[in-house]
N, C-alpha and C. Protein backbone atom coordinates (compact mmCIF):
# COMPACT_ATOMS: atom_id res chain seq x y z
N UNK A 1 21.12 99.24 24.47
CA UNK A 1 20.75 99.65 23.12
C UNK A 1 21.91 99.36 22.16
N UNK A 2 21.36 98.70 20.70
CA UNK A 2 22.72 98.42 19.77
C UNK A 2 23.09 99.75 19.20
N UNK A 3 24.35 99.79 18.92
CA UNK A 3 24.48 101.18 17.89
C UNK A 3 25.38 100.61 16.89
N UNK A 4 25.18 100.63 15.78
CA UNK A 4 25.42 100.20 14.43
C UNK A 4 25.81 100.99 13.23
N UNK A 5 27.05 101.13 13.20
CA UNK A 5 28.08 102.09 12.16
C UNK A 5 27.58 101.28 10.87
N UNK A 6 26.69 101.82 9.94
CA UNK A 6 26.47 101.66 8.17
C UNK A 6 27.18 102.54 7.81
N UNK A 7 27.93 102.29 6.46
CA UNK A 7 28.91 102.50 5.87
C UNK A 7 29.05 102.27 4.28
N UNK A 8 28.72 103.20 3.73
CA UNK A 8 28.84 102.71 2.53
C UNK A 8 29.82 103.46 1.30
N UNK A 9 30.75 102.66 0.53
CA UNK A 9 31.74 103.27 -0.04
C UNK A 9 31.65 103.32 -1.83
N UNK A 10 30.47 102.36 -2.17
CA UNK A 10 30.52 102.34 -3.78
C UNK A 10 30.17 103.92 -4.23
N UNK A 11 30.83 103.97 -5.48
CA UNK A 11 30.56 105.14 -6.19
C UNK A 11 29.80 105.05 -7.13
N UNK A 12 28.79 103.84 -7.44
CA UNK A 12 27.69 103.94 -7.92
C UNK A 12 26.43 104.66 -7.77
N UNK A 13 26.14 105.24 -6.78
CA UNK A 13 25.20 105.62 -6.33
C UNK A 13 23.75 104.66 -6.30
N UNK A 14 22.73 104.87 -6.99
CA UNK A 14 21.52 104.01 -7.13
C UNK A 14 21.76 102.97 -7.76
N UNK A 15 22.63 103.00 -8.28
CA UNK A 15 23.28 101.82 -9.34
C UNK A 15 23.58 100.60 -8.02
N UNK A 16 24.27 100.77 -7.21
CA UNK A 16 25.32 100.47 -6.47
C UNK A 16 24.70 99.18 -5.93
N UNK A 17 24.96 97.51 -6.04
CA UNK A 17 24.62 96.72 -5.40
C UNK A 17 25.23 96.51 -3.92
N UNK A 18 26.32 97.17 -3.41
CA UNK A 18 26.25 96.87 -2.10
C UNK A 18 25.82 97.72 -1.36
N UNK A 19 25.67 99.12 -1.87
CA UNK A 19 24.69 99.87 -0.82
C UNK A 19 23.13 98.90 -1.09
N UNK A 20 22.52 98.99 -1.60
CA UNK A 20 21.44 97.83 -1.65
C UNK A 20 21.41 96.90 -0.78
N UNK A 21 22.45 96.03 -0.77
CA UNK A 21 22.78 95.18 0.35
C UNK A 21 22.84 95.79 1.88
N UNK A 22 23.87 96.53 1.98
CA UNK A 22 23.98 97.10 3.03
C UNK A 22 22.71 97.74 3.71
N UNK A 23 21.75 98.70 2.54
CA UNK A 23 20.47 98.69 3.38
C UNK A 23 19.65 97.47 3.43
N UNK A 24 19.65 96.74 3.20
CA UNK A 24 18.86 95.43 3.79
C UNK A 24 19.25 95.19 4.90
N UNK A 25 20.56 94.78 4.94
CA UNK A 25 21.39 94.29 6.31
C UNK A 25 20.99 95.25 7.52
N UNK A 26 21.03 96.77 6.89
CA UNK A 26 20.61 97.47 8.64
C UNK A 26 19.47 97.16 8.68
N UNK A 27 18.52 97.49 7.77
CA UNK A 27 17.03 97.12 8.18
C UNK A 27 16.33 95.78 8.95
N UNK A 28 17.18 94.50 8.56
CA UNK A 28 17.41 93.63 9.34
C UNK A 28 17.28 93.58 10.72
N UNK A 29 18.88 94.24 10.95
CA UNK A 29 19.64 94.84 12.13
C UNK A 29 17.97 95.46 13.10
N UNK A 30 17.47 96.99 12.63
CA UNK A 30 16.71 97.58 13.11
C UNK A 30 15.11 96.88 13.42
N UNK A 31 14.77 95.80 12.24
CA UNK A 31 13.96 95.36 12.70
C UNK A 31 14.13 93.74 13.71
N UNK A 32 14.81 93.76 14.01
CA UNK A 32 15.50 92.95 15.28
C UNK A 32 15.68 93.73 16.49
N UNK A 33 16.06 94.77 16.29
CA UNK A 33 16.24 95.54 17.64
C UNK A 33 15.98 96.87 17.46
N UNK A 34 14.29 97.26 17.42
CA UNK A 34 13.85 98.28 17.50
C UNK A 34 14.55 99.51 18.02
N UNK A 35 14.84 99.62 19.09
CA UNK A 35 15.86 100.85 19.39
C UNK A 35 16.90 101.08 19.19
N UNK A 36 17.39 100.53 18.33
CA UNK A 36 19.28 100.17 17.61
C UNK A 36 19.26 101.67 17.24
N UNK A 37 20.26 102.58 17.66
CA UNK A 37 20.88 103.51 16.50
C UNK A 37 21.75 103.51 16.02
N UNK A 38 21.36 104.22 14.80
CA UNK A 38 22.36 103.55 13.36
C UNK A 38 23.03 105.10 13.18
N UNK A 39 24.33 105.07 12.80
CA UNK A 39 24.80 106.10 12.46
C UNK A 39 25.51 105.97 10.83
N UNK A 40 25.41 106.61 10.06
CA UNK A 40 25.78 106.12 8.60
C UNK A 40 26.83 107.23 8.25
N UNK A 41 27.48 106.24 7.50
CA UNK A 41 29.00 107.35 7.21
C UNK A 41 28.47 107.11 5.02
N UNK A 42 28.93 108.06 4.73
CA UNK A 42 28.65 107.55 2.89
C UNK A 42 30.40 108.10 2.53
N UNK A 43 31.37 107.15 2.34
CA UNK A 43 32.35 107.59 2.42
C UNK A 43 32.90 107.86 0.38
N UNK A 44 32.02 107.36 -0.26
CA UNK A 44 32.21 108.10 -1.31
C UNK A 44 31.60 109.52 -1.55
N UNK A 45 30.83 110.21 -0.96
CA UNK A 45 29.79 111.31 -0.74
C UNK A 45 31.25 112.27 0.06
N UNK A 46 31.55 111.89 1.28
CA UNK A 46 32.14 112.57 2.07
C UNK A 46 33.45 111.57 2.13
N UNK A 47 34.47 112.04 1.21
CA UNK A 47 35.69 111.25 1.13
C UNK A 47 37.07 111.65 2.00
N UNK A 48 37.60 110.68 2.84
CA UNK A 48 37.92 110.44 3.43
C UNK A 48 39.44 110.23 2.79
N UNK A 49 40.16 111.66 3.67
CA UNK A 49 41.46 112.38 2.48
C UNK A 49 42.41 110.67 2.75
N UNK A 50 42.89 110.34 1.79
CA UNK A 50 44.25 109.76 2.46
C UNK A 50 45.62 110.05 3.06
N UNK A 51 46.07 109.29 2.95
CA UNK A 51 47.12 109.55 4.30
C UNK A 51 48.40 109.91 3.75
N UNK A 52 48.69 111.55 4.44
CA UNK A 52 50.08 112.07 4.17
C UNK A 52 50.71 112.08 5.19
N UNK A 53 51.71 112.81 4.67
CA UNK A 53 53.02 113.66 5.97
C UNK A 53 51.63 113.94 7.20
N UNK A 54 50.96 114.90 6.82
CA UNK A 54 50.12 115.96 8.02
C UNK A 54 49.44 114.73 8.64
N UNK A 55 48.97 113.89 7.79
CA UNK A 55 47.58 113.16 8.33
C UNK A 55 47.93 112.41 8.94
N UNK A 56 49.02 111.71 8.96
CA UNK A 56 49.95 110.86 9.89
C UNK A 56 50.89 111.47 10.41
N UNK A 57 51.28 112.55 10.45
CA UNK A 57 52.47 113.35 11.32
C UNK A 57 51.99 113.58 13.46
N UNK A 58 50.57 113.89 12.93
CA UNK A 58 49.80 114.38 14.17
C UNK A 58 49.79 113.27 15.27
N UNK A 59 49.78 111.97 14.70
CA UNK A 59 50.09 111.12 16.00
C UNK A 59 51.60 110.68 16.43
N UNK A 60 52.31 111.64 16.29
CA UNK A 60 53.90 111.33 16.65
C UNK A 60 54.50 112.68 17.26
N UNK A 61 53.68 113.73 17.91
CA UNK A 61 53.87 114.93 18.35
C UNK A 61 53.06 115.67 19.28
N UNK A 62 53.13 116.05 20.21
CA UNK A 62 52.54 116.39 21.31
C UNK A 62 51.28 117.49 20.39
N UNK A 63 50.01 117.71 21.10
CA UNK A 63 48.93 118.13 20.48
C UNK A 63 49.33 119.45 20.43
N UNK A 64 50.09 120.17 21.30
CA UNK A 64 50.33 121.43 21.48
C UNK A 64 51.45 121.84 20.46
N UNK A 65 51.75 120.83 19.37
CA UNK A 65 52.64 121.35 18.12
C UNK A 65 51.75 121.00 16.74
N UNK A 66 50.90 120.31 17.48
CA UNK A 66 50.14 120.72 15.73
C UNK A 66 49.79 121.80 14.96
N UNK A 67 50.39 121.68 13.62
CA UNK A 67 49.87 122.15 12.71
C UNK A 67 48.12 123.03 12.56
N UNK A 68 47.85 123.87 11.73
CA UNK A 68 46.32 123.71 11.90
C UNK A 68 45.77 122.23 10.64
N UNK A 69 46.96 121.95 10.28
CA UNK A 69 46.49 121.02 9.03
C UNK A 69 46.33 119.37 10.06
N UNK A 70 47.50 119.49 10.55
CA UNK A 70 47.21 118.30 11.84
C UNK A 70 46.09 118.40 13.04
N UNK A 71 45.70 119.45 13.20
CA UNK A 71 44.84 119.76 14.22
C UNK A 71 43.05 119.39 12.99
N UNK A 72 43.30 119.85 12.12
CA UNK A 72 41.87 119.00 11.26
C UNK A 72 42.04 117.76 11.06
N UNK A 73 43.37 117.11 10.81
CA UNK A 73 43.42 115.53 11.04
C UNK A 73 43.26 115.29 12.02
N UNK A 74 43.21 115.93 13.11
CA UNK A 74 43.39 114.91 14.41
C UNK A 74 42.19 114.77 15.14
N UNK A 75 41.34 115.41 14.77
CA UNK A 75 40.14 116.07 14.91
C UNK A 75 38.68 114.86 14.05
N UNK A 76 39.08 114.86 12.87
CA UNK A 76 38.17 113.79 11.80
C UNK A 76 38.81 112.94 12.04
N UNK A 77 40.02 112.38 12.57
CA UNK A 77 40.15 111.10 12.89
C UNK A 77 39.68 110.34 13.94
N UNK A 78 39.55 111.08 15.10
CA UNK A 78 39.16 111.48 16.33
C UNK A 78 37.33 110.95 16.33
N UNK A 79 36.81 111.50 15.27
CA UNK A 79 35.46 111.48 14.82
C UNK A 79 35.46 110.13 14.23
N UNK A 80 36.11 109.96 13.23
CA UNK A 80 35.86 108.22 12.84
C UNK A 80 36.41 106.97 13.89
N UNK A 81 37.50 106.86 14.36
CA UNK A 81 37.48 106.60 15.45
C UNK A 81 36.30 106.06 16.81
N UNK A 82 36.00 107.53 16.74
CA UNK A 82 35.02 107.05 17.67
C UNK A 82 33.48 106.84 17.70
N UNK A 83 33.30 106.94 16.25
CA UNK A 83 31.95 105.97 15.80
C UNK A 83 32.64 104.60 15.79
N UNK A 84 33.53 104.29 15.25
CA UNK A 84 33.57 102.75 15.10
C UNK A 84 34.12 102.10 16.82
N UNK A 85 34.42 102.83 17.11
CA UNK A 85 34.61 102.33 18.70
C UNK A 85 33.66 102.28 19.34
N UNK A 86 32.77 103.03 19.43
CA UNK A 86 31.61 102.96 19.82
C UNK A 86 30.24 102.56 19.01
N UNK A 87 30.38 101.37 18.25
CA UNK A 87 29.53 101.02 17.74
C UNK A 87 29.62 98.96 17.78
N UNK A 88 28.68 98.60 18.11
CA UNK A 88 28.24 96.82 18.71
C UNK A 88 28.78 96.09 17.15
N UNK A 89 27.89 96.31 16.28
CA UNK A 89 27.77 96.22 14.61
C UNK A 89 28.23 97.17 13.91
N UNK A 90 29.10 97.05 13.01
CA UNK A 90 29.61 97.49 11.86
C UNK A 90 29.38 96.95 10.50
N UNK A 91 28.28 97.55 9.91
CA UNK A 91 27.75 97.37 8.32
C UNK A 91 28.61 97.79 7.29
N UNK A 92 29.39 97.23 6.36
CA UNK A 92 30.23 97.82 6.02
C UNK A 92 30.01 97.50 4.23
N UNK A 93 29.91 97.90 3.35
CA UNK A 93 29.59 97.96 2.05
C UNK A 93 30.57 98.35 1.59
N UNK A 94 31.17 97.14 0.76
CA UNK A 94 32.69 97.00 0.10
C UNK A 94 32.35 96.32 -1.51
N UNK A 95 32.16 96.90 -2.36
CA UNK A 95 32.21 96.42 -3.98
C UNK A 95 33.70 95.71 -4.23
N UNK A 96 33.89 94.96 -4.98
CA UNK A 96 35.55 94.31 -5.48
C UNK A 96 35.78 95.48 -6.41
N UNK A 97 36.66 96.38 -6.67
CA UNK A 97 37.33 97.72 -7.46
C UNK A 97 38.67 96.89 -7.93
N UNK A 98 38.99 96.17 -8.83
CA UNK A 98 40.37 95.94 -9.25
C UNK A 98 40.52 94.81 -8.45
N UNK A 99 40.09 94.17 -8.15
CA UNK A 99 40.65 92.92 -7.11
C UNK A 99 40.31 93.32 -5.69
N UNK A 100 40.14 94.80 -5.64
CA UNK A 100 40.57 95.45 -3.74
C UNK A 100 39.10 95.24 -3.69
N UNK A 101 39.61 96.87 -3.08
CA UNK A 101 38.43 97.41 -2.40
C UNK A 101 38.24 98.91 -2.72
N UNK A 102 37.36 100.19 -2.47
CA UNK A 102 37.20 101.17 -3.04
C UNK A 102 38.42 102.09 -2.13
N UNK A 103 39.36 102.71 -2.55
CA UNK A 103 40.20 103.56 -1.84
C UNK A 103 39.80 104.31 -1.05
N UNK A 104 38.41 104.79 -0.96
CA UNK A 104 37.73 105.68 0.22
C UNK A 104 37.47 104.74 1.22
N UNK A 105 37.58 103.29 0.87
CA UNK A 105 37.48 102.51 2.65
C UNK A 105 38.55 102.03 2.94
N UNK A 106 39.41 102.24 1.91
CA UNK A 106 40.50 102.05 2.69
C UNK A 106 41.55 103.23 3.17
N UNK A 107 41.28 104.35 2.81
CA UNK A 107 41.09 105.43 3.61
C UNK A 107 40.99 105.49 5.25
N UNK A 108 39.04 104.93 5.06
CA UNK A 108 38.72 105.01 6.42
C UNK A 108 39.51 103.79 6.98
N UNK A 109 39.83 103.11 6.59
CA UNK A 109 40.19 101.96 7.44
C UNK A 109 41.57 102.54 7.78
N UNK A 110 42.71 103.20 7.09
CA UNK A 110 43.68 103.80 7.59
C UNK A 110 43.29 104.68 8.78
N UNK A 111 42.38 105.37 8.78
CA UNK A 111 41.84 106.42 10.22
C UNK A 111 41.89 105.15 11.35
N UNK A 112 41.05 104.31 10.98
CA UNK A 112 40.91 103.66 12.47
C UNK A 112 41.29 102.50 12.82
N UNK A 113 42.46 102.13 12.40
CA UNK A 113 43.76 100.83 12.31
C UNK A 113 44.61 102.26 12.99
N UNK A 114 44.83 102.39 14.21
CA UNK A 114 45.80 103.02 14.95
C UNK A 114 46.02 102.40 16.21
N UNK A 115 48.08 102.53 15.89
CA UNK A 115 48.40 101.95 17.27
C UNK A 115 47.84 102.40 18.75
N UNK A 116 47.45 101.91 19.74
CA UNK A 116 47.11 101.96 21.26
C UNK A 116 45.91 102.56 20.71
N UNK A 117 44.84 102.32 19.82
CA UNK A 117 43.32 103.11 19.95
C UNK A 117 42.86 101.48 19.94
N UNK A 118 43.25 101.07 18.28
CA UNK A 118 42.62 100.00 18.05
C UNK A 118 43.75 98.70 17.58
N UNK A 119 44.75 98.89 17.98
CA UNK A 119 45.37 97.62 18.54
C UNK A 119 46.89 97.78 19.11
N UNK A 120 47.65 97.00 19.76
CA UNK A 120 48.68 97.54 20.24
C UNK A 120 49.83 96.14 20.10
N UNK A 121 50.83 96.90 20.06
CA UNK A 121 52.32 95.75 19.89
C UNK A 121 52.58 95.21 21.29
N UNK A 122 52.55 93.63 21.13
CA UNK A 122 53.10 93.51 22.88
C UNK A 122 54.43 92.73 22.15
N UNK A 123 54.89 92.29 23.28
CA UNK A 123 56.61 91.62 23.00
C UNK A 123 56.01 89.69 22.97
N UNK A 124 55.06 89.62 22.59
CA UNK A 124 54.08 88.51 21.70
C UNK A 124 53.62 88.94 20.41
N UNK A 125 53.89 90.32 20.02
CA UNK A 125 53.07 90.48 18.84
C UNK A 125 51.76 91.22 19.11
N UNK A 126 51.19 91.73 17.76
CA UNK A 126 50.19 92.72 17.90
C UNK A 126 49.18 91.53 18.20
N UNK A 127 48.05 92.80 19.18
CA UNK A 127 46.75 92.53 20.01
C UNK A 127 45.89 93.33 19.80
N UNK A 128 45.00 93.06 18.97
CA UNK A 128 43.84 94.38 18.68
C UNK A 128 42.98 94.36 20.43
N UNK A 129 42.48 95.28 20.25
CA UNK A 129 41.66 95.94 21.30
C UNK A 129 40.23 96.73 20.75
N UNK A 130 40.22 96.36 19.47
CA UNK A 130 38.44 96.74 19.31
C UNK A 130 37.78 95.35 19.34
N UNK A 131 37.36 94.95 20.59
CA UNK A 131 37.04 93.70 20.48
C UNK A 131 35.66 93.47 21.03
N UNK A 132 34.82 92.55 20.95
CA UNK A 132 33.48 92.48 21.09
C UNK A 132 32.08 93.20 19.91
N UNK A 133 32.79 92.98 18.92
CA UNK A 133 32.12 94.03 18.01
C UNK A 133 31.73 92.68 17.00
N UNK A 134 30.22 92.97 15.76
CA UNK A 134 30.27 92.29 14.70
C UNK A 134 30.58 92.92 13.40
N UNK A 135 31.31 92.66 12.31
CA UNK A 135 31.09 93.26 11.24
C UNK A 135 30.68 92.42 10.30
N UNK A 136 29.67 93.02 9.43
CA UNK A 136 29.10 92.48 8.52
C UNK A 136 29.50 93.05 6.75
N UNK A 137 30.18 92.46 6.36
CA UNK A 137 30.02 93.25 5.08
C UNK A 137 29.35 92.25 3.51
N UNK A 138 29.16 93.34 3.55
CA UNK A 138 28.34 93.14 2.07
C UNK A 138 29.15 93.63 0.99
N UNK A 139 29.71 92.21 0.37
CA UNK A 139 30.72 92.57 -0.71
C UNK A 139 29.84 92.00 -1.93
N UNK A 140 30.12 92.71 -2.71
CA UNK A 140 29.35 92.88 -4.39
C UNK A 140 30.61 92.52 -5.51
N UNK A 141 30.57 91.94 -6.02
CA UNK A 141 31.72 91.04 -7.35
C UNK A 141 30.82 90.82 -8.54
N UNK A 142 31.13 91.79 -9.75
CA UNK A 142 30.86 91.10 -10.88
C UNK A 142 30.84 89.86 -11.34
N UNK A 143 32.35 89.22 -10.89
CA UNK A 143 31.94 87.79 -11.48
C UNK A 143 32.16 86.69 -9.99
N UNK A 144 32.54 85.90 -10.45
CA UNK A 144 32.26 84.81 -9.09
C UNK A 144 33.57 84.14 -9.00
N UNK A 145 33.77 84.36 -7.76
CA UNK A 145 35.22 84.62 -7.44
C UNK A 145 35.53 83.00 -6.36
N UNK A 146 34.55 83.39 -5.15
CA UNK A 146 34.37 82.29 -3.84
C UNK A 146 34.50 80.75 -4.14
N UNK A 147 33.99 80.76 -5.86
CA UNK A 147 33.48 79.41 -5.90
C UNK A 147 34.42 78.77 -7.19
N UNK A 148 35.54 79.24 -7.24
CA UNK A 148 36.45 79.35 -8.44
C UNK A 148 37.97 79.52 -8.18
N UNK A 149 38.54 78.70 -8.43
CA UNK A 149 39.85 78.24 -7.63
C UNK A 149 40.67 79.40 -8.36
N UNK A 150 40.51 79.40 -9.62
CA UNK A 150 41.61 80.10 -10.59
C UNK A 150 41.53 81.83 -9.74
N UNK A 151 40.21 82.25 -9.31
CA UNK A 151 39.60 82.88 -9.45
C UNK A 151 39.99 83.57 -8.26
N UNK A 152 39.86 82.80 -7.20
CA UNK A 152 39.76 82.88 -5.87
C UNK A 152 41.53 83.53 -5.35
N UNK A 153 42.33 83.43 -6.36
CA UNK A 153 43.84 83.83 -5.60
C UNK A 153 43.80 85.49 -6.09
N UNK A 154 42.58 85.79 -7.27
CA UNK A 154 42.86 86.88 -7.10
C UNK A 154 42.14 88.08 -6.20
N UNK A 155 41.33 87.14 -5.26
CA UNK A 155 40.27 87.82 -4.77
C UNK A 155 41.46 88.45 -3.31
N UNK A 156 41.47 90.06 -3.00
CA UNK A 156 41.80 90.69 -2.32
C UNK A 156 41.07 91.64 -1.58
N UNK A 157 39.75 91.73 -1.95
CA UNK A 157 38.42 92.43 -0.86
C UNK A 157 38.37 91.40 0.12
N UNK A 158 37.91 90.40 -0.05
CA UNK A 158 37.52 89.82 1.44
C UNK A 158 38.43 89.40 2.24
N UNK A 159 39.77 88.80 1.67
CA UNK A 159 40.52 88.49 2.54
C UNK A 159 41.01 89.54 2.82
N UNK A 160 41.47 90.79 2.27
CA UNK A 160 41.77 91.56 3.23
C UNK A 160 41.50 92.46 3.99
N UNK A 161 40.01 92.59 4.17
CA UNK A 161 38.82 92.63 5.06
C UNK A 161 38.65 91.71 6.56
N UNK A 162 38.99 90.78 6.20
CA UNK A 162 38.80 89.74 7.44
C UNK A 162 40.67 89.82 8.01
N UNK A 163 41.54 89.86 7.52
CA UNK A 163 42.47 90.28 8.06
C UNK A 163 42.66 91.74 8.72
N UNK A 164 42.44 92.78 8.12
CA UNK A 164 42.36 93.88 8.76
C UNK A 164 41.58 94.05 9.57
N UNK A 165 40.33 93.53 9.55
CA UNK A 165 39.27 93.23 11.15
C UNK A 165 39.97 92.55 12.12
N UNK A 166 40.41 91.64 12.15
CA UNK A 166 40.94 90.80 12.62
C UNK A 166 41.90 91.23 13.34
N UNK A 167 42.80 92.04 12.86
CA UNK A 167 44.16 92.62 13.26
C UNK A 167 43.35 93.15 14.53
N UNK A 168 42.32 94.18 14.17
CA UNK A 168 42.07 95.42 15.22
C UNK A 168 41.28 94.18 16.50
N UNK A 169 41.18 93.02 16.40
CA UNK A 169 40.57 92.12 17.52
C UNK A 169 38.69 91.97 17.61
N UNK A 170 38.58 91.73 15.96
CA UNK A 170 37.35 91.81 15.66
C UNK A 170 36.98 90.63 15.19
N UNK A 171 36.81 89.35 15.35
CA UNK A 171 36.34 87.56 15.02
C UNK A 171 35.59 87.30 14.78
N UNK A 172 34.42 88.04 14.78
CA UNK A 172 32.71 87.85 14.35
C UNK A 172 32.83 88.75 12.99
N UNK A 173 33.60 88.08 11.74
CA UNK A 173 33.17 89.04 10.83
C UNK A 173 32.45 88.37 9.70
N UNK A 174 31.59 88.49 9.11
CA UNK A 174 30.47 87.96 8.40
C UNK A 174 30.58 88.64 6.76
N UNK A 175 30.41 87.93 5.94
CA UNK A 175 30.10 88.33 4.63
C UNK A 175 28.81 88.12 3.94
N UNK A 176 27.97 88.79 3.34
CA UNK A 176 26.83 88.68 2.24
C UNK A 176 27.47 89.10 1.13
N UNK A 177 27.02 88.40 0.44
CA UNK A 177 27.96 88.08 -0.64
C UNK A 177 27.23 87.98 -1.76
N UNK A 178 27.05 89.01 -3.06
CA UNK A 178 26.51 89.03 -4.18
C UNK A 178 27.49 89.26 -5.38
N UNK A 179 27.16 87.63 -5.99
CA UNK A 179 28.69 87.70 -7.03
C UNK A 179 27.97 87.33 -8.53
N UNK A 180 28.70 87.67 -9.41
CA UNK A 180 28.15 87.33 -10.73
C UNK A 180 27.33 88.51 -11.42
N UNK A 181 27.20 89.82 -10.86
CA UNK A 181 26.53 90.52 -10.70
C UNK A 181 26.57 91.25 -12.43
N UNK A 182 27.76 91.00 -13.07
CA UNK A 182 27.76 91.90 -14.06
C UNK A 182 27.70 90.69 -15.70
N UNK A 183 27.19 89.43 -14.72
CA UNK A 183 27.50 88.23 -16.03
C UNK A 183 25.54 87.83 -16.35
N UNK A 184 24.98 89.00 -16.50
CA UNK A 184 23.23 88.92 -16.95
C UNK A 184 22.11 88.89 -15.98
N UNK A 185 21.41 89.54 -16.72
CA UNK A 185 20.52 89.65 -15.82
C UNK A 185 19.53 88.40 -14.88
N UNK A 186 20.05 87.42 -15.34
CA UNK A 186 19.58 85.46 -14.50
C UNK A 186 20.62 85.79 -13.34
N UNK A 187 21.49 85.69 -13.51
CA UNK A 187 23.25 85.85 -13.18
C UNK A 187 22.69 87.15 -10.91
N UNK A 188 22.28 87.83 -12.14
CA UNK A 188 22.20 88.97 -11.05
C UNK A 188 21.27 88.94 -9.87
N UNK A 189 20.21 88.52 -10.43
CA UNK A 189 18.85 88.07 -9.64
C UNK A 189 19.30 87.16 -9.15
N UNK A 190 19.85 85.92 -9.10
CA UNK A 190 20.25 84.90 -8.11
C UNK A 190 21.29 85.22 -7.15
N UNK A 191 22.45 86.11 -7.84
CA UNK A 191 22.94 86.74 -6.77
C UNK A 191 22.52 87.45 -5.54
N UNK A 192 21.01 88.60 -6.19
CA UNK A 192 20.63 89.24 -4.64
C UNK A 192 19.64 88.13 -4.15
N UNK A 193 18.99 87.28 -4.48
CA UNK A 193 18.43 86.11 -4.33
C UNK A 193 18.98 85.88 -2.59
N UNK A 194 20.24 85.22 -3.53
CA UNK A 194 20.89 83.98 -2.47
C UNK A 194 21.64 85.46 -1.49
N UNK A 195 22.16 86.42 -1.82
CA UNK A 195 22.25 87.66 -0.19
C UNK A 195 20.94 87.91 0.27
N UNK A 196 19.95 87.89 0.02
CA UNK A 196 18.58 88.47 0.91
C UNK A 196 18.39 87.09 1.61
N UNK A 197 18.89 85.44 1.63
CA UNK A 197 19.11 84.46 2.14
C UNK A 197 19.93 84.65 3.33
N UNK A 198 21.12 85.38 3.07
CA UNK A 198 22.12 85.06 4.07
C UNK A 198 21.80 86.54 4.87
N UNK A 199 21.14 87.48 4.40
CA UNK A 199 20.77 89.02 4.92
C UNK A 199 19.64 88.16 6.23
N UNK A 200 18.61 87.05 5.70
CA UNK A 200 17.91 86.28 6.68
C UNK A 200 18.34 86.02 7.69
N UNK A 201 19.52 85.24 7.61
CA UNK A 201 19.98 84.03 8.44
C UNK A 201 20.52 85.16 9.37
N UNK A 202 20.70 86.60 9.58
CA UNK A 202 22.24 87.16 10.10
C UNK A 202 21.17 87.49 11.37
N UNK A 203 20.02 87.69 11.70
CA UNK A 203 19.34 88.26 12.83
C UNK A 203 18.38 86.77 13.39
N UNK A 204 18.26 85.81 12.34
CA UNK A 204 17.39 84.58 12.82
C UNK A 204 17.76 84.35 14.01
């Protein structure tokens, strides 16, 4: 059976073109493999503290000295963690915010980028160990970035998306891609157009 971590971080709510995306993509997913369970995180809904002293202190100290503030980090990390470890597909809904990405996924992505869970230092260099997994994300860009040289050096969602997958030993990572989104309403419609194309191709 597949099990498939959806994930969605825009703070648009109904507005939001990559949750849009992102539910296409699972529905995809589910109608390809009827018994798939999907587990969904909404990490702007339920935000995902960033990282202090406590929240990073807890993995450098035996469990029996935590804090109760480290013992709730160690605990929700523990929990994100091990949905994304235990999940085949990872749906991941990333809008461009400033060039990035939304600070609540990169949040979560601080939870589960940890040494010896999900990748480890050898005396060759780091080796991720979440490996055998797909991620798919569905990144959403006002204007059009992919196809635009000037454009393209400032783009920092996807590449550093496919690098941080990558790190943790993840190579199957896939983009749907809806750009132009905020340059009219022609502009926009061809954008989800040409993603409900590539939302096709991902289960064909």
């Amino acid at each position: 059976m597949m099990k498939l971590l959806h994930i969605d971080s825009s703070v648009l709510g109904d507005n939001s073109v990559s949750r849009k995306l992102t539910a296409n993509i699972t529905k995809a997913y589910q109608a390809a493999n009827p018994n798939a369970q999907v587990t969904y995180l909404d990490l702007a809904a339920a935000e995902p503290a960033h990282l202090s002293g406590e929240a990073l202190g807890h993995r450098f100290v035996p469990a029996e000295s935590h804090t109760e503030v480290q013992k709730r980090e160690a605990a929700y990390g523990e929990t994100l963690l091990t949905q994304f470890l235990g999940a085949d597909v990872i749906v991941v809904g990333a809008p461009m915010y400033n060039f990035s990405i939304p600070s609540q996924l990169k949040a979560w992505i601080d939870r589960i980028a940890v040494a010896g869970r999900t990748f480890k230092y050898t005396e060759n260099g780091p080796v991720g160990l979440a490996t055998g997994k797909t991620v798919v994300v569905a990144s959403s860009r006002g204007g059009v970035y992919s196809s635009n040289e000037a454009l393209r050096a400032l783009d920092h969602q996807e590449a550093y998306l496919r690098t941080v997958f990558g790190f943790v030993g993840i190579t199957d990572v896939r983009f749907v891609r809806a750009e132009g989104t905020s340059m009219g309403d022609a502009k926009k419609a061809e954008a989800f157009a040409s993603a409900e194309k590539e939302i096709a191709a991902l289960t064909a």
